[in-house]
C-alpha atoms as a PDB file:
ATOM      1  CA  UNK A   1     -70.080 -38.785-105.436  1.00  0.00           C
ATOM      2  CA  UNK A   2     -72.952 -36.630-106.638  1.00  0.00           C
ATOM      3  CA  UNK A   3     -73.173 -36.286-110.305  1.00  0.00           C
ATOM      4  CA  UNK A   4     -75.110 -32.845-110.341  1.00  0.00           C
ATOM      5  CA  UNK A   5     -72.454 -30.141-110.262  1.00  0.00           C
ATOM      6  CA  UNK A   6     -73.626 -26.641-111.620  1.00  0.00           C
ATOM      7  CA  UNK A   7     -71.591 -24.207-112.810  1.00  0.00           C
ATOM      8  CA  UNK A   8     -72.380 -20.549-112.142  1.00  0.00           C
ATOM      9  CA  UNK A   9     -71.570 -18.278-114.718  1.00  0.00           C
ATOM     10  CA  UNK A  10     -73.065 -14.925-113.675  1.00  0.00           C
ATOM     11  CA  UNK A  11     -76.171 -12.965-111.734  1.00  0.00           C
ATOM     12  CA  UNK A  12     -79.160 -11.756-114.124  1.00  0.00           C
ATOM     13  CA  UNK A  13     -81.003  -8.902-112.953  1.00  0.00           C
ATOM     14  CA  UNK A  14     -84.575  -8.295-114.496  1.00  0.00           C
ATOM     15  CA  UNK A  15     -85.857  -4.442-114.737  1.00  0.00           C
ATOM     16  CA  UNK A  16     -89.892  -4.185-115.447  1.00  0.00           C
ATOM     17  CA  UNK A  17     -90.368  -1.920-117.908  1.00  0.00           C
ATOM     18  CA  UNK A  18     -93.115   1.260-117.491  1.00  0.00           C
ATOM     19  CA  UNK A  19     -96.172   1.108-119.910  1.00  0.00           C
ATOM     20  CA  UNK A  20     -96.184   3.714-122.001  1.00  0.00           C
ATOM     21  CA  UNK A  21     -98.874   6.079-120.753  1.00  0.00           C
ATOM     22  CA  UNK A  22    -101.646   6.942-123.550  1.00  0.00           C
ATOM     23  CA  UNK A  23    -101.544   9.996-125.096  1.00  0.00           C
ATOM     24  CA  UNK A  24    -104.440  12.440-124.011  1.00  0.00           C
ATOM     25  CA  UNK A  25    -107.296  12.866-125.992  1.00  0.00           C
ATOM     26  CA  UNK A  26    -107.118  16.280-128.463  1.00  0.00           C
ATOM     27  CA  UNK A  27    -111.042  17.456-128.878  1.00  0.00           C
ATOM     28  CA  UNK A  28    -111.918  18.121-132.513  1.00  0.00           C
ATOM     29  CA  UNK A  29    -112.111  21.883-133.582  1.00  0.00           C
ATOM     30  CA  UNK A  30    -115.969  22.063-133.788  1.00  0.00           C
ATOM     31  CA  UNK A  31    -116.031  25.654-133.473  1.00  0.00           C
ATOM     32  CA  UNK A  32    -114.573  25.729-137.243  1.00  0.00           C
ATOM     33  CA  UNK A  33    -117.761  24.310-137.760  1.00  0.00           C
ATOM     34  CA  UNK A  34    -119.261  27.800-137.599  1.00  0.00           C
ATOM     35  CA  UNK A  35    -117.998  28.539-140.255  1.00  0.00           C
ATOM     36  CA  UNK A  36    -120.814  27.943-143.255  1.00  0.00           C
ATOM     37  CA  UNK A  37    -118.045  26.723-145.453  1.00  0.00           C
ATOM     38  CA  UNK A  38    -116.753  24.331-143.246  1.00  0.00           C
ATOM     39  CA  UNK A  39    -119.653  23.174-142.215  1.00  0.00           C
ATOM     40  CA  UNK A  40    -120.956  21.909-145.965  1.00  0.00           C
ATOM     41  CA  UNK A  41    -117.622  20.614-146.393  1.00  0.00           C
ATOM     42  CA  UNK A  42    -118.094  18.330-143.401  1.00  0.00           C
ATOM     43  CA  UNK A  43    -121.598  17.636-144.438  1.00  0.00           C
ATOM     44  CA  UNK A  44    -120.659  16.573-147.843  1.00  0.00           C
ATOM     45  CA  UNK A  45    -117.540  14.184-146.587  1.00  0.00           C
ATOM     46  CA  UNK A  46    -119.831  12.992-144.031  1.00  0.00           C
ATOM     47  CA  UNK A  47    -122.714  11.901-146.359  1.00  0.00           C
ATOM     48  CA  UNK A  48    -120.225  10.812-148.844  1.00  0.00           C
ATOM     49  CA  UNK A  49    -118.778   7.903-146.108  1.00  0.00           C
ATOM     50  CA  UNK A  50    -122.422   7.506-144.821  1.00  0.00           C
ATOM     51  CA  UNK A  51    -123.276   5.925-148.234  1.00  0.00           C
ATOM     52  CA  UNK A  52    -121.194   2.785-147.843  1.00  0.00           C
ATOM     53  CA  UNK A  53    -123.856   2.036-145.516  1.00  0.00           C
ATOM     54  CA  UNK A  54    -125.655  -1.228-146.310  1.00  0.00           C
ATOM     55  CA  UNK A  55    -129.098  -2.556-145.492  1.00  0.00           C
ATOM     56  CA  UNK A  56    -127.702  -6.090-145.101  1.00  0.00           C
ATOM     57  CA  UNK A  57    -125.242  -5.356-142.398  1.00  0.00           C
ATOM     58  CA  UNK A  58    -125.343  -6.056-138.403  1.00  0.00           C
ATOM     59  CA  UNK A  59    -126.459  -3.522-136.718  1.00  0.00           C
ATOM     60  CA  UNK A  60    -123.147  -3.399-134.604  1.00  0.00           C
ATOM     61  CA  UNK A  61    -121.133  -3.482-137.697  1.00  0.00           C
ATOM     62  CA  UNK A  62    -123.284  -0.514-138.987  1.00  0.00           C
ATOM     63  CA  UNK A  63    -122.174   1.518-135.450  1.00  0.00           C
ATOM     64  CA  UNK A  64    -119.071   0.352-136.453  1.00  0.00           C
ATOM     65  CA  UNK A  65    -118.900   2.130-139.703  1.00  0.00           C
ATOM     66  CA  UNK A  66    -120.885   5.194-138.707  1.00  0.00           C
ATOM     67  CA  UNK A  67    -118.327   6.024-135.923  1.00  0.00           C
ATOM     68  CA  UNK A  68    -115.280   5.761-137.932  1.00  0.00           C
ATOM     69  CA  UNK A  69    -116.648   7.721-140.865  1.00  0.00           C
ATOM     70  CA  UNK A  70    -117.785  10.322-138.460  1.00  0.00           C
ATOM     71  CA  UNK A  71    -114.463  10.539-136.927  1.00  0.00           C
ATOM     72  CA  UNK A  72    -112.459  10.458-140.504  1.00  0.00           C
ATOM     73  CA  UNK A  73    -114.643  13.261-141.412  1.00  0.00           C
ATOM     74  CA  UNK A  74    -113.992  15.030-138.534  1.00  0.00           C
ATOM     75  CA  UNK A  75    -110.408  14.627-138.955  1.00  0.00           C
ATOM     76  CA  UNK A  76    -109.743  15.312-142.821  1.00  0.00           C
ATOM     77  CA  UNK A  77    -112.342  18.175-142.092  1.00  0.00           C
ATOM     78  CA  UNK A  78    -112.097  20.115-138.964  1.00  0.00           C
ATOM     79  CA  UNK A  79    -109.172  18.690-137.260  1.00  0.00           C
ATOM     80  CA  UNK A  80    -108.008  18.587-133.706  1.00  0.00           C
ATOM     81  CA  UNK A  81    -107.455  21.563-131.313  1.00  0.00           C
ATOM     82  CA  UNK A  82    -104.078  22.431-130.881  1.00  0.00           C
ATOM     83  CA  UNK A  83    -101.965  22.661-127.997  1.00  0.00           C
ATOM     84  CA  UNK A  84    -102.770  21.374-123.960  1.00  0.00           C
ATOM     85  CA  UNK A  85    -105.218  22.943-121.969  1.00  0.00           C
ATOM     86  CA  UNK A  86    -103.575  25.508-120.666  1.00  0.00           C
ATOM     87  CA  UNK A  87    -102.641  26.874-124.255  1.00  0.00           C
ATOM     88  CA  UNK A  88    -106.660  26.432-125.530  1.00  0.00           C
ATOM     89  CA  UNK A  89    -106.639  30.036-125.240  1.00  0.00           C
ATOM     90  CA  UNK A  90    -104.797  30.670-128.026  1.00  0.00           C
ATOM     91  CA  UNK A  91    -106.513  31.561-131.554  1.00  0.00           C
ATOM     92  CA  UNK A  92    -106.141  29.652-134.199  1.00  0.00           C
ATOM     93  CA  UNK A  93    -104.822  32.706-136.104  1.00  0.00           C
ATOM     94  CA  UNK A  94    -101.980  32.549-134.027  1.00  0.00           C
ATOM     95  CA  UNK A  95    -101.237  29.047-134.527  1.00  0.00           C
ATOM     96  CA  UNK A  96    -100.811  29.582-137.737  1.00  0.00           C
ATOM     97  CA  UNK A  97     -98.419  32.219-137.122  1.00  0.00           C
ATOM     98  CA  UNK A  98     -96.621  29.753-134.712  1.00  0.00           C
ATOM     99  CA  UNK A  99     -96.624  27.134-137.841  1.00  0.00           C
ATOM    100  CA  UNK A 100     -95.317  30.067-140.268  1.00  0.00           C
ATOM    101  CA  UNK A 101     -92.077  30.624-137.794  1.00  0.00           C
ATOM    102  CA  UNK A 102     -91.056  27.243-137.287  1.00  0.00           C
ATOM    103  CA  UNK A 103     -91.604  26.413-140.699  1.00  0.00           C
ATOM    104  CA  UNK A 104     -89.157  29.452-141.695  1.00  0.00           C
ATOM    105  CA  UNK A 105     -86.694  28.275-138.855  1.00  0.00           C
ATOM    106  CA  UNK A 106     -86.285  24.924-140.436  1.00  0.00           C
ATOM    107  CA  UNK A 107     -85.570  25.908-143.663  1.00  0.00           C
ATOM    108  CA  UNK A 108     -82.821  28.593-142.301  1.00  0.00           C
ATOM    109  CA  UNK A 109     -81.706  25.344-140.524  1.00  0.00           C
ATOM    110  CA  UNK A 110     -82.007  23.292-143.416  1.00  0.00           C
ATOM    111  CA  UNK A 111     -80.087  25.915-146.020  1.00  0.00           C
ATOM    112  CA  UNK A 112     -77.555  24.862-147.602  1.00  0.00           C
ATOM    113  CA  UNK A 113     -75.729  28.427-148.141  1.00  0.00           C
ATOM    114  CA  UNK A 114     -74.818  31.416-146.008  1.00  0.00           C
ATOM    115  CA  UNK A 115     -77.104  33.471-148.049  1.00  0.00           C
ATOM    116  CA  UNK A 116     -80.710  31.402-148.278  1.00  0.00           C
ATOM    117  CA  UNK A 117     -80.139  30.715-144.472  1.00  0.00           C
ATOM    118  CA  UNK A 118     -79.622  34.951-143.886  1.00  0.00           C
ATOM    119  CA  UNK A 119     -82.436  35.343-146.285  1.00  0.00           C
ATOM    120  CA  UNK A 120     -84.511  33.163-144.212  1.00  0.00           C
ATOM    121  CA  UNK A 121     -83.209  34.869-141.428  1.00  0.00           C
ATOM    122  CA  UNK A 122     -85.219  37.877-142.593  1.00  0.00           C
ATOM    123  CA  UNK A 123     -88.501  35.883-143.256  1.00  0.00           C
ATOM    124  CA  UNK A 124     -88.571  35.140-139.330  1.00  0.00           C
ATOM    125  CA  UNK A 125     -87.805  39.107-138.364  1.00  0.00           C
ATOM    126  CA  UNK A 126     -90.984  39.683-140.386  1.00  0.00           C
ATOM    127  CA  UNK A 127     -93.271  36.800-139.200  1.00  0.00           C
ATOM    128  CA  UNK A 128     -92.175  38.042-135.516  1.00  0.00           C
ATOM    129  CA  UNK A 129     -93.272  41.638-136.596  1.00  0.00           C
ATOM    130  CA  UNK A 130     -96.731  40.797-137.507  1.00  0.00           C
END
């Protein structure tokens, strides 16, 4: 008599899951940088992370630091495009006005009485007028 009996309980089947797919790159805005306001603003933050740098560092750990304050400045600064390629067309004055109307559609959502939420009701009907 054999003294290896298994039991079997049940049938496990294994799924793989998908890797996530990386999310495209957004450009930065550099044609804000036009603007001579902008611009010194972006100079200033920029110079103002460039003087962390140290004389007694690697020279891969200064690239290291010099790309990420250029991108932070970037990004507190100028920002990213919006939208996908297809929408690049769009100004950015009219982005804004996209930000203004869901903004205002939230808080109609959001109200908490019949009369903010037909008040904010109104707000929309004039940002769609503009």
């Amino acid at each position: 008599m054999s003294t290896d009996h298994y039991l079997l309980v049940g049938k496990i089947r294994l799924k793989l899951k998908r890797s996530a797919k990386k999310k495209p790159f957004r450009p930065y805005a550099v044609a804000k940088l036009k603007d001579p306001q902008t611009s010194r603003r972006y100079e200033l933050e920029l110079s103002n992370h460039l003087t962390v740098l140290q004389e007694h560092l690697s020279i891969e750990e200064k690239w290291e630091l010099f790309s990420t304050s250029l991108k932070t400045s970037a990004e507190t600064v100028i920002g990213r495009k919006r939208g996908t390629n297809r929408e690049r067309w769009i100004s950015d004055r009219t982005w804004n006005l996209i930000s203004d109307r869901k903004e205002a559609k939230k808080r109609k959502d959001q109200a908490f009485t019949r009369a903010r939420a037909q008040t904010e009701a109104v707000n929309i009907e004039n940002l769609t007028r503009r």
